[in-house]
C-alpha atoms as a PDB file:
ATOM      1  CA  UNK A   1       0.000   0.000   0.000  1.00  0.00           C
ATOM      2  CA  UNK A   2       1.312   3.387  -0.964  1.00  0.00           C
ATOM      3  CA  UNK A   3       2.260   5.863   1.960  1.00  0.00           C
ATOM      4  CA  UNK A   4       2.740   9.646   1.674  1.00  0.00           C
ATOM      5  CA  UNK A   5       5.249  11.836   3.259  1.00  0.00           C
ATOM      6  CA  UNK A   6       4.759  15.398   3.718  1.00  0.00           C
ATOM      7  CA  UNK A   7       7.981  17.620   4.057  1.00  0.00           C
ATOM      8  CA  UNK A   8       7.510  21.898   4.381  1.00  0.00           C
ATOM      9  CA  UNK A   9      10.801  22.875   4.003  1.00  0.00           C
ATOM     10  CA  UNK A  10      12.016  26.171   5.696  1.00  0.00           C
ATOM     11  CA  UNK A  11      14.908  28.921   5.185  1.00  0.00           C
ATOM     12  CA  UNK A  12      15.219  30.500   7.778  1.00  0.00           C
ATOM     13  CA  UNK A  13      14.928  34.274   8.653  1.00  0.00           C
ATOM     14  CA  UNK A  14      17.182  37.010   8.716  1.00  0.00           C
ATOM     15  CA  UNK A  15      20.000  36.556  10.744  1.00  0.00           C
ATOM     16  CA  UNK A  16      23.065  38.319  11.716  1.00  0.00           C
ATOM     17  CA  UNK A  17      26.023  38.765   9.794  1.00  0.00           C
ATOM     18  CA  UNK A  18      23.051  39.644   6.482  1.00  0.00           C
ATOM     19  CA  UNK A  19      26.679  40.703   4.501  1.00  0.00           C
ATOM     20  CA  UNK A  20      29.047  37.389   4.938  1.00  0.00           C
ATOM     21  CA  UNK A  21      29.352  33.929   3.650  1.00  0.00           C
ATOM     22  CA  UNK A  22      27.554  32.290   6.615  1.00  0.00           C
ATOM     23  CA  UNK A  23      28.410  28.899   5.836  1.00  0.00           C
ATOM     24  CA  UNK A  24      28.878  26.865   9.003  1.00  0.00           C
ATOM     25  CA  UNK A  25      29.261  30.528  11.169  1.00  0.00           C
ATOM     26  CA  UNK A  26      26.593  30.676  13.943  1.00  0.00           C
ATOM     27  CA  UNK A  27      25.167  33.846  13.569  1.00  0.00           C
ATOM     28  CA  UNK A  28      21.962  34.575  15.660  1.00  0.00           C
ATOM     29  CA  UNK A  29      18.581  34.608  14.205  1.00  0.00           C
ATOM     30  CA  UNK A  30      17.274  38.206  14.632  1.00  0.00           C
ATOM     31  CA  UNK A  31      13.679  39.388  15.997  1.00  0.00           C
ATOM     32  CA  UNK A  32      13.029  40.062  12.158  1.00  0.00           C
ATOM     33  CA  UNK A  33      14.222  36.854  10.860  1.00  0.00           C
ATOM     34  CA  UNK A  34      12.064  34.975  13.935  1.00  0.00           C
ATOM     35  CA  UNK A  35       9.242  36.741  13.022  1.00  0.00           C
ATOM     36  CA  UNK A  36       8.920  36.213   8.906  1.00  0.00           C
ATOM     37  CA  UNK A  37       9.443  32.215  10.321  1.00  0.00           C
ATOM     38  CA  UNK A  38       6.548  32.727  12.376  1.00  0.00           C
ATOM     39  CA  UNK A  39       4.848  34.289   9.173  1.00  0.00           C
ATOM     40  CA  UNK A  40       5.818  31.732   6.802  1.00  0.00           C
ATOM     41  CA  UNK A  41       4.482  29.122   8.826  1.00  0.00           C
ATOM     42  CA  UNK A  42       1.471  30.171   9.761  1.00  0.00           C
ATOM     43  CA  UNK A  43      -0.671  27.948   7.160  1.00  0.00           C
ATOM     44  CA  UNK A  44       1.209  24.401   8.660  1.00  0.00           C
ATOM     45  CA  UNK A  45      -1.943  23.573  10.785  1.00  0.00           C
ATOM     46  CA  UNK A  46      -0.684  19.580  11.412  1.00  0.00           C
ATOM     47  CA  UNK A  47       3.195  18.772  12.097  1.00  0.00           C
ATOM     48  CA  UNK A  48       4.238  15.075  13.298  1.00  0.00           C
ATOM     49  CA  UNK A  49       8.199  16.381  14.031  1.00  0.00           C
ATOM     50  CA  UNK A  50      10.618  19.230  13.302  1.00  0.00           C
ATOM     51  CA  UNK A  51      14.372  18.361  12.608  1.00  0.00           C
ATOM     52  CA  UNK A  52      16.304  21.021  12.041  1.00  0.00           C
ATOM     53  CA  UNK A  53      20.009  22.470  11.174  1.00  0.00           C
ATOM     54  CA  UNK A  54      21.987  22.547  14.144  1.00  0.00           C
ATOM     55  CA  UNK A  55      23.124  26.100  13.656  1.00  0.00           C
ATOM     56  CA  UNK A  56      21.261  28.505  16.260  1.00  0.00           C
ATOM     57  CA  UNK A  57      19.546  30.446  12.499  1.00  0.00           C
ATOM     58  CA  UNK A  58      17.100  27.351  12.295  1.00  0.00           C
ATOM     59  CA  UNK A  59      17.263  25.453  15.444  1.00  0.00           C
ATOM     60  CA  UNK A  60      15.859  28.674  17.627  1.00  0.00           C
ATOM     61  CA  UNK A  61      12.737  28.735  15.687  1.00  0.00           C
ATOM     62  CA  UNK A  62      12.471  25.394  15.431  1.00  0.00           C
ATOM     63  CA  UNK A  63      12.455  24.518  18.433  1.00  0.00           C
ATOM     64  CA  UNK A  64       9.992  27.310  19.249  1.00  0.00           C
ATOM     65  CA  UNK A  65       7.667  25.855  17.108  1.00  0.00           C
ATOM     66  CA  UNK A  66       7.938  22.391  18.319  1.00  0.00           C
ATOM     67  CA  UNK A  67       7.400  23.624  22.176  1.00  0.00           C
ATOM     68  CA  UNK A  68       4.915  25.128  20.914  1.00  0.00           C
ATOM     69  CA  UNK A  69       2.837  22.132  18.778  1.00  0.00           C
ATOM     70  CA  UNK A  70       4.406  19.823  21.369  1.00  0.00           C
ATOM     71  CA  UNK A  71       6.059  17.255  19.025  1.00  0.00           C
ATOM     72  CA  UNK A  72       9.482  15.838  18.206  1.00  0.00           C
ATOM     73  CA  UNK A  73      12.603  17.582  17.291  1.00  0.00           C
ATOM     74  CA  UNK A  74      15.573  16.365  15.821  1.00  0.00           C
ATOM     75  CA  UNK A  75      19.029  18.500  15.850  1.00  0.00           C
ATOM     76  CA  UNK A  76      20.623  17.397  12.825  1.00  0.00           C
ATOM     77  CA  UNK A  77      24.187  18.565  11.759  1.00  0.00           C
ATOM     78  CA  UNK A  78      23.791  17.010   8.429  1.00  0.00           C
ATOM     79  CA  UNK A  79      21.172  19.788   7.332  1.00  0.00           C
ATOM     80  CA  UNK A  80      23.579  22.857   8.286  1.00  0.00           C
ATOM     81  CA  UNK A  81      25.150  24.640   5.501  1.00  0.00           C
ATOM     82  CA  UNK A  82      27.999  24.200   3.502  1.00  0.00           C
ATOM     83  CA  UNK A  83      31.269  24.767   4.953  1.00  0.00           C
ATOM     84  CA  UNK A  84      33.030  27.357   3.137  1.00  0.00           C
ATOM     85  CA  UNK A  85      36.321  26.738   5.138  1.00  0.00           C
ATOM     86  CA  UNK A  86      38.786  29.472   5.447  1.00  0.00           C
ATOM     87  CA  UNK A  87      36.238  31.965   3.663  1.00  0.00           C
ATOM     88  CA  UNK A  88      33.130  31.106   6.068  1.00  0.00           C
ATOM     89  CA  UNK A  89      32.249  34.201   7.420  1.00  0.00           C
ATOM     90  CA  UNK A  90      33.785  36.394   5.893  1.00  0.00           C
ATOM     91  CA  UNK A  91      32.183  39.457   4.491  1.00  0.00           C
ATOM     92  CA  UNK A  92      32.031  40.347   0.798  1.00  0.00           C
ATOM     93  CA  UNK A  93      35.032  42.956   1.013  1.00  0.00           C
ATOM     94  CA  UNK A  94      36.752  40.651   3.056  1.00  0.00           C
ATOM     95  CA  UNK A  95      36.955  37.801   0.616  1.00  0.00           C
ATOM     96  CA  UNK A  96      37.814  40.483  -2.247  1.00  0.00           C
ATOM     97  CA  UNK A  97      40.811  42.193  -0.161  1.00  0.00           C
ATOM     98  CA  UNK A  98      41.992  37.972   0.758  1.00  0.00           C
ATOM     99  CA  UNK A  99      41.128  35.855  -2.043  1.00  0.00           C
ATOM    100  CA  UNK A 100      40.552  38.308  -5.065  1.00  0.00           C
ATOM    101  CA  UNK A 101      40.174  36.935  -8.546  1.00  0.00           C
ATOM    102  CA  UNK A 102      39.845  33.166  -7.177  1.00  0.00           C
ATOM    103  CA  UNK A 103      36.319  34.301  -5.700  1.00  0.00           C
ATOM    104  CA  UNK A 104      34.790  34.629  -8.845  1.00  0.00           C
ATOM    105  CA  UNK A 105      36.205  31.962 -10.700  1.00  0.00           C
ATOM    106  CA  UNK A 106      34.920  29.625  -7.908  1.00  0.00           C
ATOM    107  CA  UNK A 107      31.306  30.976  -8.499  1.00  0.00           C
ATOM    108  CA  UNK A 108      31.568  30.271 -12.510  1.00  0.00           C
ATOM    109  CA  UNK A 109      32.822  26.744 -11.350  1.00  0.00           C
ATOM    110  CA  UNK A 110      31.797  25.982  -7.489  1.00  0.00           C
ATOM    111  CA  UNK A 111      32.255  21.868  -8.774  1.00  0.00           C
ATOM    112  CA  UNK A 112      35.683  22.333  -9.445  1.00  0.00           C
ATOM    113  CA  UNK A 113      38.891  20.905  -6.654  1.00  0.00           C
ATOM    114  CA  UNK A 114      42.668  21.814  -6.084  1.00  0.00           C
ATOM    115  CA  UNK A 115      44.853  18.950  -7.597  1.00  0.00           C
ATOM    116  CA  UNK A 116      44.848  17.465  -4.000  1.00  0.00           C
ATOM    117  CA  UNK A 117      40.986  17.314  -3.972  1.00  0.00           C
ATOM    118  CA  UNK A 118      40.249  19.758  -1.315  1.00  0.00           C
ATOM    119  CA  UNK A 119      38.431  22.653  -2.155  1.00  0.00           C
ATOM    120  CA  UNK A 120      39.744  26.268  -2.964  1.00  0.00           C
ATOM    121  CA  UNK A 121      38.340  27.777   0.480  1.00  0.00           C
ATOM    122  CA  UNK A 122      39.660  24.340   2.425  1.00  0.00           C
ATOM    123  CA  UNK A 123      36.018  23.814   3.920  1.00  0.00           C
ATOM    124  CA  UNK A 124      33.799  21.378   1.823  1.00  0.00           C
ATOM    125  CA  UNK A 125      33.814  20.309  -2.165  1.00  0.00           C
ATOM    126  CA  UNK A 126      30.454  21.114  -3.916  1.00  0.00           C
ATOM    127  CA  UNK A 127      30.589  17.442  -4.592  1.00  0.00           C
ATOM    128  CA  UNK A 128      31.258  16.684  -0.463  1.00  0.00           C
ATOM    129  CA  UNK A 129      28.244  18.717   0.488  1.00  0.00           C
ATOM    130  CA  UNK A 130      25.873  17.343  -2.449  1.00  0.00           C
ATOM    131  CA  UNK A 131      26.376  13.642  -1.107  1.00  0.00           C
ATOM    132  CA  UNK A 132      25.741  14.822   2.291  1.00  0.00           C
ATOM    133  CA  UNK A 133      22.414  16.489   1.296  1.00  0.00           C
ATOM    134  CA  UNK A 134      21.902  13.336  -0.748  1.00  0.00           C
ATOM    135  CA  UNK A 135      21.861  10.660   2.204  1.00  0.00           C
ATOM    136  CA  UNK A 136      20.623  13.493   5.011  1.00  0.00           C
ATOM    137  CA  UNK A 137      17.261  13.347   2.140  1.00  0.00           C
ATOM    138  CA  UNK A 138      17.325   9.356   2.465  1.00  0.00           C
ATOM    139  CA  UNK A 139      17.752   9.131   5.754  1.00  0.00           C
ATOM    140  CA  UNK A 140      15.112  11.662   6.665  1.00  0.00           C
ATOM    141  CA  UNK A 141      12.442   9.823   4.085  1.00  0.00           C
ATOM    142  CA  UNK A 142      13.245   6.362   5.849  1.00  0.00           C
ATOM    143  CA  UNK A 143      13.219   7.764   9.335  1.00  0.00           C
ATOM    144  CA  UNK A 144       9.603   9.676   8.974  1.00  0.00           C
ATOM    145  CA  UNK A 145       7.935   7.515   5.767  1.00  0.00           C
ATOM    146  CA  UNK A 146       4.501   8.895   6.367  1.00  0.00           C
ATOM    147  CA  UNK A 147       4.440  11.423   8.377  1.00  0.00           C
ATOM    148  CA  UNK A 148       4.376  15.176   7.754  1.00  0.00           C
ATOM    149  CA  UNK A 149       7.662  16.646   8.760  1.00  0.00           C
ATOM    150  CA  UNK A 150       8.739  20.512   9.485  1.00  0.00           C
ATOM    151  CA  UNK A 151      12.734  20.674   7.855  1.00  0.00           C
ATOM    152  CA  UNK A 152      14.503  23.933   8.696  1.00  0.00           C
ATOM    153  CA  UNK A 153      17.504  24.283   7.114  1.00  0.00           C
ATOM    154  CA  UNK A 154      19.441  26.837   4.673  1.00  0.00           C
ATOM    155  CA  UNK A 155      19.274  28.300   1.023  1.00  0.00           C
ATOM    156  CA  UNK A 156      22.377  26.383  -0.437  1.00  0.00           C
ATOM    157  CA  UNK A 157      20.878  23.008   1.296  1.00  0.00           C
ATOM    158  CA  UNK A 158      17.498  23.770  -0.129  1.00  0.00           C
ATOM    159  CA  UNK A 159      19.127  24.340  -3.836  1.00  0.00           C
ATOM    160  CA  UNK A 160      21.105  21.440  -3.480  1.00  0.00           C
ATOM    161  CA  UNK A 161      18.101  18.890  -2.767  1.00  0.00           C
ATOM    162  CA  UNK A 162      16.113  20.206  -5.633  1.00  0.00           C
ATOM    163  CA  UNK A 163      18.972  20.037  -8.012  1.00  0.00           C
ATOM    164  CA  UNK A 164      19.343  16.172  -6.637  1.00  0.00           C
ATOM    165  CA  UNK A 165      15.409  15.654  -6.917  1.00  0.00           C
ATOM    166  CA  UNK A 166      14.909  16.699 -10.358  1.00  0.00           C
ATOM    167  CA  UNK A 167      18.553  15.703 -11.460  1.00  0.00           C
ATOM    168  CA  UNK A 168      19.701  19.376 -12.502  1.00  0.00           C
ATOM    169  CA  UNK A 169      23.366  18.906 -14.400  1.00  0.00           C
ATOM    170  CA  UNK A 170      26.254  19.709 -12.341  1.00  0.00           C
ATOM    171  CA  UNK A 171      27.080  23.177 -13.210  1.00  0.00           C
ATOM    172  CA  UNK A 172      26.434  26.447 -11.430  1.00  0.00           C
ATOM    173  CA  UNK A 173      23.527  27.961 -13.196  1.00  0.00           C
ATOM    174  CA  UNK A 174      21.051  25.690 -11.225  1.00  0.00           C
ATOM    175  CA  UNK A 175      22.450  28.305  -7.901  1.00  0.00           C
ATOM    176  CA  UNK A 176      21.372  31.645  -9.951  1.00  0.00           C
ATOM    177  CA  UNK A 177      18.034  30.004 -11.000  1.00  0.00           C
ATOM    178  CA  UNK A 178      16.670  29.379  -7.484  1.00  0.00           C
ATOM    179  CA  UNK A 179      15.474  32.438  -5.750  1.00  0.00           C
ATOM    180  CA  UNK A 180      14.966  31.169  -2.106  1.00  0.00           C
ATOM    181  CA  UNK A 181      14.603  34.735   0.314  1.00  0.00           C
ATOM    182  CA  UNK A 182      14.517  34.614   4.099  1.00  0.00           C
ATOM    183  CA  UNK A 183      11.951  32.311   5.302  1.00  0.00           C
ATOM    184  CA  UNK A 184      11.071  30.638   1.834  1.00  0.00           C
ATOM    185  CA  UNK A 185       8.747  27.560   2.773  1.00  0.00           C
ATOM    186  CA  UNK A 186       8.394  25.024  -0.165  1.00  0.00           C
ATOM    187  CA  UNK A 187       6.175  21.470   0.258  1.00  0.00           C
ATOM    188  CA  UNK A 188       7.797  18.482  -1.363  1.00  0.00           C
ATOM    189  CA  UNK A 189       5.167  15.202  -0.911  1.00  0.00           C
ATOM    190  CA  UNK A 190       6.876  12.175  -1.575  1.00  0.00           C
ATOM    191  CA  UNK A 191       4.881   8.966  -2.957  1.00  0.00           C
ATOM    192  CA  UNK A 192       6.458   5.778  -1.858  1.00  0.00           C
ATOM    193  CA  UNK A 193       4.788   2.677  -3.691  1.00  0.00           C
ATOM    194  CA  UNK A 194       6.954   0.153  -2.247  1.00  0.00           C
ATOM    195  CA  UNK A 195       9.350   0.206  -5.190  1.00  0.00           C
ATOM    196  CA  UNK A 196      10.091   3.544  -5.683  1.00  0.00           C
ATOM    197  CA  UNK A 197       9.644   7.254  -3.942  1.00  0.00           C
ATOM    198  CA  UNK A 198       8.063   9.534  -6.011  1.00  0.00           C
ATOM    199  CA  UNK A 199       8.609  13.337  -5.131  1.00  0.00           C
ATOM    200  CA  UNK A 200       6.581  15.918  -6.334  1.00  0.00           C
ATOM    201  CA  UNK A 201       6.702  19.867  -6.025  1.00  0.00           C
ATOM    202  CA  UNK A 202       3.711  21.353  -4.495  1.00  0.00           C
ATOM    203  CA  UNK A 203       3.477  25.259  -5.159  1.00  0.00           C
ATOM    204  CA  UNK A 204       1.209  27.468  -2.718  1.00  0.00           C
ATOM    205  CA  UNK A 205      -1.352  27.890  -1.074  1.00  0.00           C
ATOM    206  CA  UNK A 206      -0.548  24.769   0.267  1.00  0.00           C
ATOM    207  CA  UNK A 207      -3.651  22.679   1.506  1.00  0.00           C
ATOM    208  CA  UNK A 208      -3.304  20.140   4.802  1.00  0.00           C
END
């Protein structure tokens, strides 16, 4: 018998530090941010848990918002950003006046490695943080198969499960396509037949 799983996924507000490369940094969520969570939620009227990047930008809300339904939550490091290394949390100027050119030739090409595999900023490979999302997705579908499920979590995570569920190419154009601003919510439901999962983009106004 086919089961469905319901998954809102949630950026999360604004939060401090509006100007760096976040990354794995754990800047504070700000009143603002809270609050356009808070807004961007409000049409969730059933939840069975919350899990959550481990980074204080989600995990404050989240966990607000599972005191507050009373259900589950699940701190998981595996839904935190990608860690830009030696340039996480750095401001624009900053990486200009350290790195320089190398900045924007790692945008045209964020899949490319040094010669030793690492990549240019010494923090994760695009191809490192794409597997991660990859089996974090599995393991939350096999965890919570039928159940509806609150994930708050990060613009680059949410672009990087999309490009994985509809099997975007590896290049960077997929990253300037996606417009995901503070607080985006998008519903993915998930179809599993017993064979296969079958995910499927629901736009809004989502219905319970």
């Amino acid at each position: 018998m086919a089961t469905i799983t319901q998954i809102d996924i949630l950026r999360h507000g604004l939060p401090e530090g509006d100007n760096c490369l976040r990354g794995h940094t754990d800047f504070a969520l700000t009143e603002q941010g809270f609050n356009q969570m808070r807004q961007s939620v409000e049409g969730i009227t059933t939840l069975d848990t919350v899990v959550t990047s481990s980074l204080q930008r989600c995990a404050v809300f989240a966990q607000y918002i599972a005191e507050s339904l009373q259900i589950p939550i699940q701190h998981c490091d595996e839904w935190k950003e990608m860690d830009f290394g030696e340039w996480d949390g750095l401001t624009h100027q900053q990486l200009i006046a350290r790195v320089g050119k190398d900045v924007d030739a790692y945008w045209y090409d964020p899949w490319q490695e040094c010669d030793d595999g690492t990549a240019l900023h010494k923090g994760e490979t695009l191809a490192q943080f794409d597997n991660r999302i990859n089996e974090a997705w599995l393991q939350l579908l096999q965890q919570y198969q039928g159940q509806k499920v609150l994930l708050v979590t990060h613009s680059g995570v949410m672009r990087q499960l999309l490009r994985l569920l509809f099997e975007m190419p590896q290049n960077t154009v997929y990253l300037h396509r996606i417009n995901l601003p503070y607080a985006a919510r998008i519903r993915l439901t998930v179809y599993h037949d017993g064979n296969q999962d079958w995910p499927q983009l629901q736009w809004p106004p989502y219905s319970d």
